[in-house]
Protein backbone atom coordinates (compact mmCIF):
# COMPACT_ATOMS: atom_id res chain seq x y z
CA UNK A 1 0.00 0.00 0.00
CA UNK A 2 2.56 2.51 0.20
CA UNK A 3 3.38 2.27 -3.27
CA UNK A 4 -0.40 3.01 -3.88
CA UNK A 5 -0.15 6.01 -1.71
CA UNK A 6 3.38 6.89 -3.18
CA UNK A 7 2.47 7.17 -6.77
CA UNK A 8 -0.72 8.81 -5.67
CA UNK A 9 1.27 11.64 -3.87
CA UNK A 10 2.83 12.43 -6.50
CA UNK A 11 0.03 12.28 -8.91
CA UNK A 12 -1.92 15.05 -6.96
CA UNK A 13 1.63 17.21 -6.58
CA UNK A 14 2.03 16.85 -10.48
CA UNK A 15 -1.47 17.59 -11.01
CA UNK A 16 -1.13 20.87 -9.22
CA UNK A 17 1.74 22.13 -10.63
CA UNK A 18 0.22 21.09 -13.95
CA UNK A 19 -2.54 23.52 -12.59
CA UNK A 20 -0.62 26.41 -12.57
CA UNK A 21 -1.56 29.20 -15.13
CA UNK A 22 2.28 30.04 -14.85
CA UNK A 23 2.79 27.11 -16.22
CA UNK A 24 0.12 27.34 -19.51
CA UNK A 25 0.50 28.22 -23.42
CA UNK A 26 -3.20 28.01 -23.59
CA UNK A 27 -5.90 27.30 -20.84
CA UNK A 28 -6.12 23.64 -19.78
CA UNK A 29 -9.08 21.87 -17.84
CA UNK A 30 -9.21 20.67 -14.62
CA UNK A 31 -10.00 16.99 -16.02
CA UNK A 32 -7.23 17.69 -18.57
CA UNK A 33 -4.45 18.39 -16.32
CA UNK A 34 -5.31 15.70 -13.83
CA UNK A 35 -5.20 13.12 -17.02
CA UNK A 36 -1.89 14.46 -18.05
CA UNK A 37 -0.50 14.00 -14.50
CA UNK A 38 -1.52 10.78 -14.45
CA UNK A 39 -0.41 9.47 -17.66
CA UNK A 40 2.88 10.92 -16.92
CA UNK A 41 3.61 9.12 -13.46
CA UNK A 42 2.39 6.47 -14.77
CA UNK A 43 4.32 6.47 -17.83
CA UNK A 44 1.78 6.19 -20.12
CA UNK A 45 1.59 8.62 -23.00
CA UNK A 46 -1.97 9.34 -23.58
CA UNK A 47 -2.48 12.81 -23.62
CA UNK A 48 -5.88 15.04 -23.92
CA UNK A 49 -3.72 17.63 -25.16
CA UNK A 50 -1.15 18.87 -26.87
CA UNK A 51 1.94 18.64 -24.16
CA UNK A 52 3.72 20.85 -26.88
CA UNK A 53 1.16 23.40 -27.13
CA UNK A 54 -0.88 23.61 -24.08
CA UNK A 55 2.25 24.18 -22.01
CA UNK A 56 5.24 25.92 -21.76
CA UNK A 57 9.17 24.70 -21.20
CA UNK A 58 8.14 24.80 -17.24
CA UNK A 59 5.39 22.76 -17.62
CA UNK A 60 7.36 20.57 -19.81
CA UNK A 61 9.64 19.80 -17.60
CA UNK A 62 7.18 19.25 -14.74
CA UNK A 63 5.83 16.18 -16.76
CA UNK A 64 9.40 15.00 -17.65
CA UNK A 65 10.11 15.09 -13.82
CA UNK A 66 6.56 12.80 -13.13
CA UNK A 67 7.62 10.18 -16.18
CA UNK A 68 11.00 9.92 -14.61
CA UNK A 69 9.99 9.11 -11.57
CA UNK A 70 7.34 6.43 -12.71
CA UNK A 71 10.12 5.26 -15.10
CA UNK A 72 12.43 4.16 -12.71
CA UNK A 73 9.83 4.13 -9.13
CA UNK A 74 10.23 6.30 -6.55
CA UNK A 75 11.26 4.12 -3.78
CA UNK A 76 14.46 3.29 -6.26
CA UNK A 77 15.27 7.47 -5.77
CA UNK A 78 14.60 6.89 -2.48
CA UNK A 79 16.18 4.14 -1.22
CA UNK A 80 19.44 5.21 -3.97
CA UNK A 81 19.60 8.73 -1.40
CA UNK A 82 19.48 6.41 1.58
CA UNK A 83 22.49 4.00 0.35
CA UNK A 84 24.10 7.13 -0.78
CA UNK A 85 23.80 8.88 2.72
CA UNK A 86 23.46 6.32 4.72
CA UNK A 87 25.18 3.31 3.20
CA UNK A 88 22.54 0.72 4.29
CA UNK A 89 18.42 0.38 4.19
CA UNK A 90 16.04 -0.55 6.02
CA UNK A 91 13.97 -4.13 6.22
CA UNK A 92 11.10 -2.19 4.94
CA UNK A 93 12.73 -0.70 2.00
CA UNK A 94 14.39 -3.39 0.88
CA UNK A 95 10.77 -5.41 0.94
CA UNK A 96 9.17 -2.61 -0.62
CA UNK A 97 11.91 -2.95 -3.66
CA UNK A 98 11.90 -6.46 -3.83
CA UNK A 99 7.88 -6.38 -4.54
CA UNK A 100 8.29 -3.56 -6.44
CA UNK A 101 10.85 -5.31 -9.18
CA UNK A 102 10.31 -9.04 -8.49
CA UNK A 103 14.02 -9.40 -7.90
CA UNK A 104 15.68 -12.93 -7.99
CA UNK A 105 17.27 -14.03 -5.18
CA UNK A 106 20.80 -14.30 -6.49
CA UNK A 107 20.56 -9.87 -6.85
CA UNK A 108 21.63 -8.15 -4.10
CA UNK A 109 19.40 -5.16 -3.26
CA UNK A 110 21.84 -2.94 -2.62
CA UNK A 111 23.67 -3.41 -6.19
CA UNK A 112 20.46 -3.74 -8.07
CA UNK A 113 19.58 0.30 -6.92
CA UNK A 114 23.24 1.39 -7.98
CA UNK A 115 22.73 -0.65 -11.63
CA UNK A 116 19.11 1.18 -12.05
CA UNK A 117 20.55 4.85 -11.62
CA UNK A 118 23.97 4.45 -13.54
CA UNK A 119 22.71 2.62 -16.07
CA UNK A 120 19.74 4.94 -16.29
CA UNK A 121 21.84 7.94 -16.46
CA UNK A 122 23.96 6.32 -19.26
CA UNK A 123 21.28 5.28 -21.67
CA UNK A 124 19.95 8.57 -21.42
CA UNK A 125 22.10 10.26 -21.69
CA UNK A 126 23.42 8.39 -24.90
CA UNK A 127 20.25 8.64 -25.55
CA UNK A 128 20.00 12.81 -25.54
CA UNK A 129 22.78 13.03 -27.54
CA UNK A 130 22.10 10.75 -30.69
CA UNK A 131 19.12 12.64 -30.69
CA UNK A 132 20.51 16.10 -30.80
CA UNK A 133 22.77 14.88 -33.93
CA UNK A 134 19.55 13.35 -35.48
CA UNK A 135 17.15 16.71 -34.88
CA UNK A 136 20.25 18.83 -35.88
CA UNK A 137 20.47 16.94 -39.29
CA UNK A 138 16.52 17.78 -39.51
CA UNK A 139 17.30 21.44 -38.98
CA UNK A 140 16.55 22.00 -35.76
CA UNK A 141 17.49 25.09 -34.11
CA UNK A 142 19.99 24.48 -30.97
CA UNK A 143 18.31 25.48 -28.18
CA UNK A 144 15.51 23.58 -29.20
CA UNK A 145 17.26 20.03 -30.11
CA UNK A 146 18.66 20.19 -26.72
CA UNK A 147 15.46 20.24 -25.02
CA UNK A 148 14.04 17.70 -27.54
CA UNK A 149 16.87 15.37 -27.20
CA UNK A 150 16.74 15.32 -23.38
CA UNK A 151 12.50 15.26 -23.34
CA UNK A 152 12.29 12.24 -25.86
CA UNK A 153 15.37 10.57 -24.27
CA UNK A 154 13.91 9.93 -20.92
CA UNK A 155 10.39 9.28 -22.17
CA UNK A 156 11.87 6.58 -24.31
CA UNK A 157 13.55 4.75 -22.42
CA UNK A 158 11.08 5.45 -19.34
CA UNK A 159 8.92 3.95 -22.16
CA UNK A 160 6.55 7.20 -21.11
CA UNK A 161 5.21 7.84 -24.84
CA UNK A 162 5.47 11.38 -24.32
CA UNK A 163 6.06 13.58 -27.22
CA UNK A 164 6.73 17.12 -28.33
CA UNK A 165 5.89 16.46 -31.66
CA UNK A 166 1.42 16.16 -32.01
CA UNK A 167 1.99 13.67 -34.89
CA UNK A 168 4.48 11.07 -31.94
CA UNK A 169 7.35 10.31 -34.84
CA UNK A 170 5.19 9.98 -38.02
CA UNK A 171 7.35 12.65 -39.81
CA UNK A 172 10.53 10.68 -38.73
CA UNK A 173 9.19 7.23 -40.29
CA UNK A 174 12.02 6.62 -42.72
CA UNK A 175 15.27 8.27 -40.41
CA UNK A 176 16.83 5.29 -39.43
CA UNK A 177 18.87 7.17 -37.02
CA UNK A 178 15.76 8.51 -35.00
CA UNK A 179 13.83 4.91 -34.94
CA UNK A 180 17.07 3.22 -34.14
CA UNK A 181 17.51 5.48 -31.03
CA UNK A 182 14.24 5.31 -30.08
CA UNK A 183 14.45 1.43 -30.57
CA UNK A 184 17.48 0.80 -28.38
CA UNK A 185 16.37 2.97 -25.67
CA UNK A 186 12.82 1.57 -25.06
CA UNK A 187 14.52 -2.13 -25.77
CA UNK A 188 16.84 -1.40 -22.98
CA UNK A 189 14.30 0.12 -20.57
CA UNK A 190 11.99 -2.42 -21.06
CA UNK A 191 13.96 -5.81 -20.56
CA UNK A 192 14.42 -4.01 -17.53
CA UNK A 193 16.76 -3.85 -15.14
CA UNK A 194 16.92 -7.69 -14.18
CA UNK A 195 18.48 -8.63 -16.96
CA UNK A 196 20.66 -5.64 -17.00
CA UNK A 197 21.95 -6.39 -13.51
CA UNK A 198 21.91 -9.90 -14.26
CA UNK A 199 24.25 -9.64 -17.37
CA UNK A 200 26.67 -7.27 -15.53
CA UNK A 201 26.80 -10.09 -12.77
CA UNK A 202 27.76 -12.69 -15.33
CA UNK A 203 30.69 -9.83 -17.05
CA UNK A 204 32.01 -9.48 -13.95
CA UNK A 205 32.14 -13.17 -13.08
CA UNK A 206 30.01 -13.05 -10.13
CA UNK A 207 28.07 -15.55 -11.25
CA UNK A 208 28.37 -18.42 -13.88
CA UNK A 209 25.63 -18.51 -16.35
CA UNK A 210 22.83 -16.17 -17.11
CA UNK A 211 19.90 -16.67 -15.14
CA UNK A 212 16.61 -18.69 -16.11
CA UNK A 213 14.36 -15.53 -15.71
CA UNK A 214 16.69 -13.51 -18.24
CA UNK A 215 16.44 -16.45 -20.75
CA UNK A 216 12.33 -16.22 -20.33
CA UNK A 217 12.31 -12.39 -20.48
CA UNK A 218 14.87 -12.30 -23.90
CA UNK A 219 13.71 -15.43 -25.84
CA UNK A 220 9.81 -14.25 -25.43
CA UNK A 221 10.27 -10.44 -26.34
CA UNK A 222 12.63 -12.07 -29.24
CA UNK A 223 9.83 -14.17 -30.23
CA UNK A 224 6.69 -11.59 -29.93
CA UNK A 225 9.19 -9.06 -31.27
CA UNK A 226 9.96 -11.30 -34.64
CA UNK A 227 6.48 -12.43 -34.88
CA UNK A 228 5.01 -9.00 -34.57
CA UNK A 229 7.03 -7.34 -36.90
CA UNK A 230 6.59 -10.26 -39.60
CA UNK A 231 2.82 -9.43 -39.47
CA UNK A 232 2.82 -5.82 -40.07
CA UNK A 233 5.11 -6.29 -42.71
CA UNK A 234 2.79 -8.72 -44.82
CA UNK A 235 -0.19 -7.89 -43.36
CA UNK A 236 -0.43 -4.17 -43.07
CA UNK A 237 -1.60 -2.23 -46.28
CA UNK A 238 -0.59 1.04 -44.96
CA UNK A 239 2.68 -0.08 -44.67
CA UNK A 240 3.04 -2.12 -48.23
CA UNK A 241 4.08 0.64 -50.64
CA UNK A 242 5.83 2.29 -47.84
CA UNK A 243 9.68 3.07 -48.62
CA UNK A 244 10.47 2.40 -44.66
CA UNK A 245 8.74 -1.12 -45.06
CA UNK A 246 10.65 -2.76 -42.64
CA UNK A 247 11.47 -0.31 -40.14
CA UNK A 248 8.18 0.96 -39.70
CA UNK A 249 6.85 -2.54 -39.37
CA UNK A 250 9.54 -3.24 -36.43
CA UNK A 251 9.02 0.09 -34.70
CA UNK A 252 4.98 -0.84 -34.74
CA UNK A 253 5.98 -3.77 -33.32
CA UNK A 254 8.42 -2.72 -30.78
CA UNK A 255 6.55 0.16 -29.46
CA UNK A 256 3.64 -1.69 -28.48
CA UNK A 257 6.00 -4.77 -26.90
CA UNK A 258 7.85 -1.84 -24.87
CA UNK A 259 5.17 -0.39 -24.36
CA UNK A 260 6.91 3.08 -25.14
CA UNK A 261 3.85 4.27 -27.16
CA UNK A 262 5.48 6.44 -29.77
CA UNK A 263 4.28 5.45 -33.22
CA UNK A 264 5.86 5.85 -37.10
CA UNK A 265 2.38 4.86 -38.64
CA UNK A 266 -1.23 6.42 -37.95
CA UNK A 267 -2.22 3.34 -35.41
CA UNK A 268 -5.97 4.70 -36.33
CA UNK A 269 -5.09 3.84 -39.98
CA UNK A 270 -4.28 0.37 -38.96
CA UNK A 271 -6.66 -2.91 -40.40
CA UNK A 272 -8.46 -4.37 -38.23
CA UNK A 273 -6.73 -7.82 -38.04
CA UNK A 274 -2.82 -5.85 -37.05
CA UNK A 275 -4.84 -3.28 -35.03
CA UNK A 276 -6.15 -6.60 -32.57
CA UNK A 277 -2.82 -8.27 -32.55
CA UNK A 278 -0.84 -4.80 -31.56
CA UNK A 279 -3.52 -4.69 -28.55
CA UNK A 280 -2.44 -8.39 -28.03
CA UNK A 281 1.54 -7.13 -27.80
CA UNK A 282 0.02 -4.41 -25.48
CA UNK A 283 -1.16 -7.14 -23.39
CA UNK A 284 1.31 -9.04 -22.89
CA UNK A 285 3.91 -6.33 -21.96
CA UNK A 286 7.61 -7.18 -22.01
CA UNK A 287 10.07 -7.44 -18.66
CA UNK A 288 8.86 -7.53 -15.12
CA UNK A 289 11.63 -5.41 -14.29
CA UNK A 290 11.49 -3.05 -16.40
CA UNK A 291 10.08 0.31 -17.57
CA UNK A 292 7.46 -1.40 -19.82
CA UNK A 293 3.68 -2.14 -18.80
CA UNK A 294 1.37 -4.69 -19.73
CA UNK A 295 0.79 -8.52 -18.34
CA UNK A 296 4.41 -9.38 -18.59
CA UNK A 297 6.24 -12.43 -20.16
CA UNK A 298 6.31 -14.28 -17.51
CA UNK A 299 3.15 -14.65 -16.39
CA UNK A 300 2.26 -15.61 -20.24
CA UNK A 301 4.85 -17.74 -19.73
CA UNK A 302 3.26 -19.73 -17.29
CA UNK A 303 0.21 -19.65 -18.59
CA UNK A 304 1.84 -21.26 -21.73
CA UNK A 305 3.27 -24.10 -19.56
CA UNK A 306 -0.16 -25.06 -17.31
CA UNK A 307 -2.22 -24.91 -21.25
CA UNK A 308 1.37 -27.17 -22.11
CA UNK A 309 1.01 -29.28 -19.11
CA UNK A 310 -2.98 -30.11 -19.14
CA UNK A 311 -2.85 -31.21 -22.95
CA UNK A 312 -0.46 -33.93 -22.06
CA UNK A 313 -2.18 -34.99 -19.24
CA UNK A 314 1.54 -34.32 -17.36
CA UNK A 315 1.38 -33.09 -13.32
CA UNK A 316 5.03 -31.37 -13.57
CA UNK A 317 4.35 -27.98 -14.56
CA UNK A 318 7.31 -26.90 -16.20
CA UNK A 319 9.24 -24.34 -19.09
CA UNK A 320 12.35 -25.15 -20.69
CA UNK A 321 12.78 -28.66 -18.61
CA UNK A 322 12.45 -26.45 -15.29
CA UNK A 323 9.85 -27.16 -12.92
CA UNK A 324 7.84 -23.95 -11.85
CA UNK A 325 6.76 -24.17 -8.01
CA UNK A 326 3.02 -23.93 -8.03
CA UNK A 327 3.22 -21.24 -5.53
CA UNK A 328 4.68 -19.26 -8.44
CA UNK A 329 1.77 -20.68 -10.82
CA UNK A 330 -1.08 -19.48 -8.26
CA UNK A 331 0.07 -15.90 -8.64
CA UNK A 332 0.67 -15.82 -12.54
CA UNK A 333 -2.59 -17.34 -13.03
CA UNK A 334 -4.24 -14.87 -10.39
CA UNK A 335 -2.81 -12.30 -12.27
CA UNK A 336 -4.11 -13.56 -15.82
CA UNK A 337 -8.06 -13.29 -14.31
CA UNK A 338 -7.01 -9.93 -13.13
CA UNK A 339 -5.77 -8.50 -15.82
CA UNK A 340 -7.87 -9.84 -18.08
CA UNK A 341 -11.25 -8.94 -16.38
CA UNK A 342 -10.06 -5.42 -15.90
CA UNK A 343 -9.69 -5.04 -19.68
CA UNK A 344 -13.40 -6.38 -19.73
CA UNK A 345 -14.95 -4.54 -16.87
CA UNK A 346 -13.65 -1.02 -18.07
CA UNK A 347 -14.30 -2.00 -21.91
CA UNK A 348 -17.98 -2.79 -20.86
CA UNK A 349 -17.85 0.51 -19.08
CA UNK A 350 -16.63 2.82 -22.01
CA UNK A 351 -18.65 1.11 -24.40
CA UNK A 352 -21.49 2.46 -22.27
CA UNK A 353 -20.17 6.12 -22.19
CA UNK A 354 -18.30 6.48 -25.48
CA UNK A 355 -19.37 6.43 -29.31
CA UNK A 356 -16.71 4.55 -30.73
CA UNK A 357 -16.35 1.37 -32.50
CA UNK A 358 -15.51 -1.65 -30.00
CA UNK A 359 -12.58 -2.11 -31.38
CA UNK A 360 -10.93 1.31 -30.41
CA UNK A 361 -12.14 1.56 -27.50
CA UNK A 362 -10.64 -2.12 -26.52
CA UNK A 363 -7.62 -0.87 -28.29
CA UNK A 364 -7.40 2.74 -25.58
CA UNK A 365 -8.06 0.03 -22.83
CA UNK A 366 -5.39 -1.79 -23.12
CA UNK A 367 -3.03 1.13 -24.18
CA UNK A 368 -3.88 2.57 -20.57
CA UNK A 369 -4.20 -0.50 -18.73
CA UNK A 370 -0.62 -1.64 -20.21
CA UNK A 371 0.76 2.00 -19.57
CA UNK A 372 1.54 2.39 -23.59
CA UNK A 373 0.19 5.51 -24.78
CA UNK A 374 -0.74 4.41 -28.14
CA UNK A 375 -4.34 5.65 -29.30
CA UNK A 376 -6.43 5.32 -32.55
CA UNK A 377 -7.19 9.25 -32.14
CA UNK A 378 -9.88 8.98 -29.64
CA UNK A 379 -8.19 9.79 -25.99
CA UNK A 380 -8.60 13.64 -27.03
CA UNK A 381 -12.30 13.23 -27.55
CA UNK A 382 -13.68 10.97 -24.69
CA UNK A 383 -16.39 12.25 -22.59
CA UNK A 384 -15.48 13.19 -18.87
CA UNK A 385 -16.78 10.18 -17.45
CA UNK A 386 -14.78 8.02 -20.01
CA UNK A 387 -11.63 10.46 -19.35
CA UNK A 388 -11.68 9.62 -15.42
CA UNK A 389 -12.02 5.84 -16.52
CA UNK A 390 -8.95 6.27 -18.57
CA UNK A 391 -7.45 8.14 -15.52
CA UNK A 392 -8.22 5.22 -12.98
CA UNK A 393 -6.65 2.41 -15.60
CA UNK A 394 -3.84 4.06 -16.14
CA UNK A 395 -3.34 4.35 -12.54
CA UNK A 396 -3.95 0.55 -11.90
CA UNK A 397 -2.03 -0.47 -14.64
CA UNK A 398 1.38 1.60 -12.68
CA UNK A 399 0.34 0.00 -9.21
CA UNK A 400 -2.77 -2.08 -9.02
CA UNK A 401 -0.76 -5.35 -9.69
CA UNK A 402 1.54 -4.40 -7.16
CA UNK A 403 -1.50 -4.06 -4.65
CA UNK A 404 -2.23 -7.59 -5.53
CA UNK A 405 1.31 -8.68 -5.13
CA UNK A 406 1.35 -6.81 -1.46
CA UNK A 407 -1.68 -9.16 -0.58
CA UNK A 408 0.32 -12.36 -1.27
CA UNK A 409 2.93 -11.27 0.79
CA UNK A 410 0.98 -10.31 3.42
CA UNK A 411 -0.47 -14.37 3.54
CA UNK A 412 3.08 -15.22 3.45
CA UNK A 413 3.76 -15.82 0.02
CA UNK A 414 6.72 -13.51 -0.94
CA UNK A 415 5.75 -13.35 -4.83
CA UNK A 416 4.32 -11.30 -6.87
CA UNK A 417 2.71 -11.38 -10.37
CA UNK A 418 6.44 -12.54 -12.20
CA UNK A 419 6.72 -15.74 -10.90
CA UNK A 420 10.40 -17.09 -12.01
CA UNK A 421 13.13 -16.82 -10.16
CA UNK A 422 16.60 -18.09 -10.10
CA UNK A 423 15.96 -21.03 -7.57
CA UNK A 424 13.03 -22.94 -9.30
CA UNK A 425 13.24 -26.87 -8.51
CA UNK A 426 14.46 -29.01 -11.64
């Protein structure tokens, strides 16, 4: 719960700062500025307005500060201050972080919070500067590509979906340099920082092998990755006479995996038949430990192995000939019928106070639900009611599985919603 209350805290101080005329190009709503604060601590994306044009460098900044902090959690800033001051942390925030990431038991707290912040401040700022090259080779003035390069550099790889462009990257579809920055930075914030701390473990030599939870994690955002991409490429029309074929097919593809929520392609111009399987990415999520939203591998993972395990009539549950603990199974599966009836409990809802076709409005559900921030061009015109359903999925797709996880523990059961760790029975 005091992640709940955490996130929530800063929700209302974003939303009134956001509040501030001070802080306005143009006049924005109540409702508006509370959805805006929201989507950005919960590294979303979906905006009601233009971020660009409703406010000014100020205000700007006051939503890159909210995506940062949902990007990376702010009991990692906290509990980084305390190591830094302190040296050591206490039981509770070292539970709280544990729940909070899903860490394995062969990562040490204490260098998991170090990896998150320098490896953070790397990526973005590697990330800042390729883009201040690319928007420099677009024409951008300087002052300007430097707060561009910094704005989009964080929300990518906080995989935030925030934009100062009101068209996300559409007019960058075929720079290869722009798309490959964006690509490697929401790749790299997504896979999250498990595997991250994990492969720096094995470079170092303090430990062996890679662990079984960064083999899940890789091989199924490989696989989703490769099989989402092939799709749009030979499925999409928009994309077929496209010059950028391929790259705009991956980016579709990647964005909705990472959930990062910036888009090359109108995603309202998608068919129907790409348009369901991009909410299916969107879904599913990628890393557990990681920037991204949605589901998460692992728990499709599991679900993969009890479907596996019931068609050939064998007890052992298991993925790649290791046994998963059943304790680990109860959660994942809990958090299948969760997710999943959320999706249809607030798509019942909006289909009751919107005017959409079904299949955009399932489409905005899971975008906010999965923290994404891709939309079919409807977020901007939902009714209030719909607005402040948006609002409350958005919120319980940054915490409300954590809530869940924080009820296991309290019975006793020290896992969340990612079930694999490094000391599963074979």
């Amino acid at each position: 719960m005091n992640l709940v209350w955490g996130f929530f805290l800063y929700t209302l101080v974003g939303f009134g700062l956001l509040s501030i005329p001070l802080f306005h190009k143009t006049s924005v709503g109540f409702l508006d500025n509370l959805f805006i604060s929201t989507s950005a601590i919960s590294t979303t994306g979906l905006v009601t307005v233009s971020v660009y044009d409703s406010y000014n460098f100020f205000g700007q900044l006051i939503v890159l500060g909210l995506f940062q902090i949902g990007g990376i959690g702010y009991m990692t800033l906290t509990t980084y201050y305390l190591l830094f001051t302190t040296k050591s942390i206490t039981h509770w925030h070292n539970k709280i972080i544990g729940t909070e990431f899903t860490l394995p038991k062969t990562i040490k707290i204490n260098d998991f919070i170090k990896s998150v912040i320098v490896f953070t401040a790397v990526m973005e700022t590697l990330g800042a500067i390729g883009f201040y090259f690319a928007f420099k080779q677009e024409g951008m003035e300087t002052l300007k590509a430097i707060w561009f390069s910094v704005f989009h550099s964080v929300s990518a790889f906080c995989t935030a979906g925030f934009g100062l462009f009101n068209d996300s990257f559409e007019s960058y579809s075929s720079n290869i340099f722009i798309n490959t920055i964006i690509s490697v930075l929401a790749i790299a914030g997504s896979l999250g920082f498990i595997v991250i701390t994990d492969l720096w473990y094995r470079l170092r030599g303090k430990s062996q092998s890679i662990s079984f939870t960064t083999k899940i994690i890789t091989y199924g955002f490989i696989l989703l990755l490769f099989i989402g991409t092939a799709l749009v490429y030979f499925a999409e029309p928009s994309v077929q006479n496209s010059n950028a074929r391929f790259s705009e097919s991956f980016f579709q593809a990647m964005t909705a995996m990472t959930t990062v929520g910036f888009n090359t392609i109108s995603t309202g111009g998608l068919s129907l038949p790409i348009l369901l399987f991009v909410t299916f990415l969107m879904y599913i999520g990628a890393s557990p430990s990681g920037t991204a939203g949605g589901m998460k591998i692992t728990t499709l993972t599991a679900m993969i192995s009890v479907l596996k395990s019931r068609l050939v009539g064998q007890k052992r549950i298991s993925f790649l000939n290791r046994t998963i603990p059943f304790e680990r199974l109860y959660v994942a599966t809990s958090t299948f019928i969760l997710y999943t009836s959320i999706i249809f409990l607030f798509s019942f809802l909006l289909a009751f106070t919107e005017n959409f076709d079904f299949e955009r409005i399932l489409f905005e559900v899971a975008s906010a639900l999965g923290t994404v921030g891709l939309s079919t061009g409807i977020t901007g015109d939902l009714t209030e009611i719909g607005k402040v359903l948006v609002i409350v999925l958005m919120f319980i797709g940054r915490v409300g599985v954590l809530t869940f996880g924080f009820a296991l523990i309290n019975r006793k059961q020290k896992e969340n919603e990612n079930f694999i760790e490094d000391d599963l029975a074979v």
